[in-house]
Structures are given as structure tokens and as C-alpha cells.
C-alpha atoms as a PDB file:
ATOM      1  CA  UNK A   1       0.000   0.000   0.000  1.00  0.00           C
ATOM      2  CA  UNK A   2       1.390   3.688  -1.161  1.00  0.00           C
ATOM      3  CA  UNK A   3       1.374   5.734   2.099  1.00  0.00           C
ATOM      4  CA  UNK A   4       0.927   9.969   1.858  1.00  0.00           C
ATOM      5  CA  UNK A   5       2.786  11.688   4.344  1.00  0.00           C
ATOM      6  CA  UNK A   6       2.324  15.425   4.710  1.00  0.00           C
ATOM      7  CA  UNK A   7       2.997  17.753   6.744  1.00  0.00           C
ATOM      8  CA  UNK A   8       6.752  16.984   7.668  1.00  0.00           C
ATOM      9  CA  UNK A   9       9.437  19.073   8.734  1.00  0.00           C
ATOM     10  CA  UNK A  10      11.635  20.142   6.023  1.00  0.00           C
ATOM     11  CA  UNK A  11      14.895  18.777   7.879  1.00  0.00           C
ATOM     12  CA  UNK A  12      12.990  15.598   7.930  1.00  0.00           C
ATOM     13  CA  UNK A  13      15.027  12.456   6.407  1.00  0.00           C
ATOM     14  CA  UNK A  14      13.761   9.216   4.891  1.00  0.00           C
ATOM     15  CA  UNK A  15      15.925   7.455   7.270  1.00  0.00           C
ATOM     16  CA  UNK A  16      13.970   9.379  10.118  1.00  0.00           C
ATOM     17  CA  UNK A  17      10.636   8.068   8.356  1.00  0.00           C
ATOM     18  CA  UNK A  18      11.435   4.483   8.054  1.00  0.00           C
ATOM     19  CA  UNK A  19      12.385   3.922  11.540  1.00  0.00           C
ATOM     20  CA  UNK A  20       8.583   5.338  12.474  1.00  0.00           C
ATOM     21  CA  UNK A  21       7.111   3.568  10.046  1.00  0.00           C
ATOM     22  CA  UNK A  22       9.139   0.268  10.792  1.00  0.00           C
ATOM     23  CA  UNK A  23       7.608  -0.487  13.780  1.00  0.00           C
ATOM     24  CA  UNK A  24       4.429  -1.252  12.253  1.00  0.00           C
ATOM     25  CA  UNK A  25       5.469  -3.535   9.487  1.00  0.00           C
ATOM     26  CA  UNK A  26       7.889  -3.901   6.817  1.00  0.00           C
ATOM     27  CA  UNK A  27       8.825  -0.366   4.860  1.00  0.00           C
ATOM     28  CA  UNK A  28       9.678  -1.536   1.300  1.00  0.00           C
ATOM     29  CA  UNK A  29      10.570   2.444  -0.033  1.00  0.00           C
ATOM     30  CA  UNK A  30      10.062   6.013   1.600  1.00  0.00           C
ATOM     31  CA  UNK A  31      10.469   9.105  -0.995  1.00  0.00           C
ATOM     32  CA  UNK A  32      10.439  12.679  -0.004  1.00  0.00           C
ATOM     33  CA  UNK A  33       9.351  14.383  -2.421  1.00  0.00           C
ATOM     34  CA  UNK A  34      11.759  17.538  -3.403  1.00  0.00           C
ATOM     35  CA  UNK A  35      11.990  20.883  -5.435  1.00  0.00           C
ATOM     36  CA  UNK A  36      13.778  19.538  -8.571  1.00  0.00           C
ATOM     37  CA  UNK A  37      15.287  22.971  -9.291  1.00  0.00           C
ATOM     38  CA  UNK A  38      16.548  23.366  -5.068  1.00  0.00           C
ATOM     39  CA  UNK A  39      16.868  19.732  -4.158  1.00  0.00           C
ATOM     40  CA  UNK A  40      14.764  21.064  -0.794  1.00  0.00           C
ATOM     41  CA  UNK A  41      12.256  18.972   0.631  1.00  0.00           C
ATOM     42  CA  UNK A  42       8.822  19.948  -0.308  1.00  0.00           C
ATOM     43  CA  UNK A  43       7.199  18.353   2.956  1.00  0.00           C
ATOM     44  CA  UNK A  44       5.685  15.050   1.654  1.00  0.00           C
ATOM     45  CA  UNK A  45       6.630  12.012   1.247  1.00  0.00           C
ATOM     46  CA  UNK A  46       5.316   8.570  -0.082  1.00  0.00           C
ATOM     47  CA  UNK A  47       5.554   5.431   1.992  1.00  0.00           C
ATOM     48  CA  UNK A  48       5.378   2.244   0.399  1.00  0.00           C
ATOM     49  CA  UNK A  49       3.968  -0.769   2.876  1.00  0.00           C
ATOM     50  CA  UNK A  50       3.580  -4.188   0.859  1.00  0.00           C
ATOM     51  CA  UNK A  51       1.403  -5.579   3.927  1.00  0.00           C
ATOM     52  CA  UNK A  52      -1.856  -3.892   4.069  1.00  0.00           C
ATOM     53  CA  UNK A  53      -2.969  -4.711   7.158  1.00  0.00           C
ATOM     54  CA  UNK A  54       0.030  -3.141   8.465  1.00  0.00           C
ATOM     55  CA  UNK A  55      -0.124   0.096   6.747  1.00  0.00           C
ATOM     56  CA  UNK A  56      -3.660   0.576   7.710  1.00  0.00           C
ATOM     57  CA  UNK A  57      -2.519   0.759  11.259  1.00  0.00           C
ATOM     58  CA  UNK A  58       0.378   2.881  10.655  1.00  0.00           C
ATOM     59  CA  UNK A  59      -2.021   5.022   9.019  1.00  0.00           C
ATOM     60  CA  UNK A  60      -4.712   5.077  12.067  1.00  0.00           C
ATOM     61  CA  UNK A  61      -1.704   5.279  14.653  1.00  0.00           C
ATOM     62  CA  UNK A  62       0.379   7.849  13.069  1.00  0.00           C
ATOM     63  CA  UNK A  63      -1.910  10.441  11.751  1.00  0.00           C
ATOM     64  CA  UNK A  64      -1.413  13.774  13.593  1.00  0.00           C
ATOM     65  CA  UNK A  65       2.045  12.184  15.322  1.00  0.00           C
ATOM     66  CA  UNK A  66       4.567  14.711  15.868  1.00  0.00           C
ATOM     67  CA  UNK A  67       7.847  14.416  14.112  1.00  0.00           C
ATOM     68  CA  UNK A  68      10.583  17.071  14.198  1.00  0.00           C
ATOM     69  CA  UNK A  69       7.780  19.048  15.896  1.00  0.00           C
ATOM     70  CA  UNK A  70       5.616  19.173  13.249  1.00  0.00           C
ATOM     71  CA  UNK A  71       2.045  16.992  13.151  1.00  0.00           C
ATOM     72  CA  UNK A  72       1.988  14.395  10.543  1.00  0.00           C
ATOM     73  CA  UNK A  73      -0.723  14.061   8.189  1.00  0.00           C
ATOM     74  CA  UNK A  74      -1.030  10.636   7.510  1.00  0.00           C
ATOM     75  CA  UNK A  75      -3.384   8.395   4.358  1.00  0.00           C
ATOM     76  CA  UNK A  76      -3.651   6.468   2.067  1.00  0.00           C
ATOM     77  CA  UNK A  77      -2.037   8.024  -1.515  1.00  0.00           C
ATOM     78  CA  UNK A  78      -4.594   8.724  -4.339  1.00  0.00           C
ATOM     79  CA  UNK A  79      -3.337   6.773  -7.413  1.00  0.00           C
ATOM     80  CA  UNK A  80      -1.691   9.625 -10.129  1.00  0.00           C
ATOM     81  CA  UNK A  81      -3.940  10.021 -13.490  1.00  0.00           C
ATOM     82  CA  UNK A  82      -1.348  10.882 -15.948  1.00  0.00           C
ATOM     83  CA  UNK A  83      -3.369  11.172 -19.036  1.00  0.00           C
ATOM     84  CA  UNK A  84      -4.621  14.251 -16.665  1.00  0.00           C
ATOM     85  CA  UNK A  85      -1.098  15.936 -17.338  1.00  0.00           C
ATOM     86  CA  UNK A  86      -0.877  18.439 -19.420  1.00  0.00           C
ATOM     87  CA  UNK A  87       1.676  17.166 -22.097  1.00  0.00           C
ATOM     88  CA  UNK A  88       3.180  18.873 -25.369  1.00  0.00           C
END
């Protein structure tokens, strides 16, 4: 299951997230999401959890959890329409 994760701190690190996220489950990828032109985090990230069960509870558990004191937002991530994309 693809985790969104919003919210976060900008000094956050993906290391940071996948030891939260760890103790619920197996963490098979966590992506901040960055400025491509700045390299700065944009304060999201995606969480992929291959067991369900244990990303639902991750999800319940963690929303509003404070990390690097800032709240988490915490649900499951809307699948991306691309042939919404504007494309030349």
C-alpha cells in the first residue's frame, strides 16, 4: 500500500521516516518528495507498505504524530492520473 505523508518538517530524512514507520510492518521504499530545481524537501513524502494490514494501522496510529515538531498528516495516496497531465 502507497502511504501519503504530509505535513513533515523540512529537515525531515527518509531514514527518520522508516524507523517510524518500521515499527508497524515492513517499509519496502520512503520518498520525499523535493523541489527539482533546489533539491529542498517539499514536505511530503510517499511510503510504500507491501502488507496492508500493516499500513492501515500505521495510518490510524500515526496520523497527527509529531515528528521534528511538526504533526503528521497521515493516508492512504490517491493513485496519479497521468493522461490528466498536461503534455506537449
Amino acid at each position: 500500500m502507497n502511504i501519503f505523508v504530509g505535513n513533515l518538517n523540512f529537515q525531515t530524512t527518509e531514514d527518520q521516516l522508516k524507523e517510524v514507520f518500521t515499527s508497524f510492518g515492513e517499509v519496502a521504499s520512503v520518498k520525499i518528495v523535493t523541489d527539482k530545481f533546489s533539491g529542498r524537501s517539499r514536505g511530503f513524502a510517499f511510503i510504500e507498505m507491501p502488507n496492508a494490514t500493516q499500513a492501515e494501522k500505521a495510518i490510524q496510529e500515526l496520523q497527527d504524530y509529531a515528528l521534528n515538531n511538526r504533526n503528521m498528516v497521515v493516508s492512504e495516496a490517491n493513485q496519479r492520473d497521468d493522461s490528466k497531465r498536461y503534455t506537449k
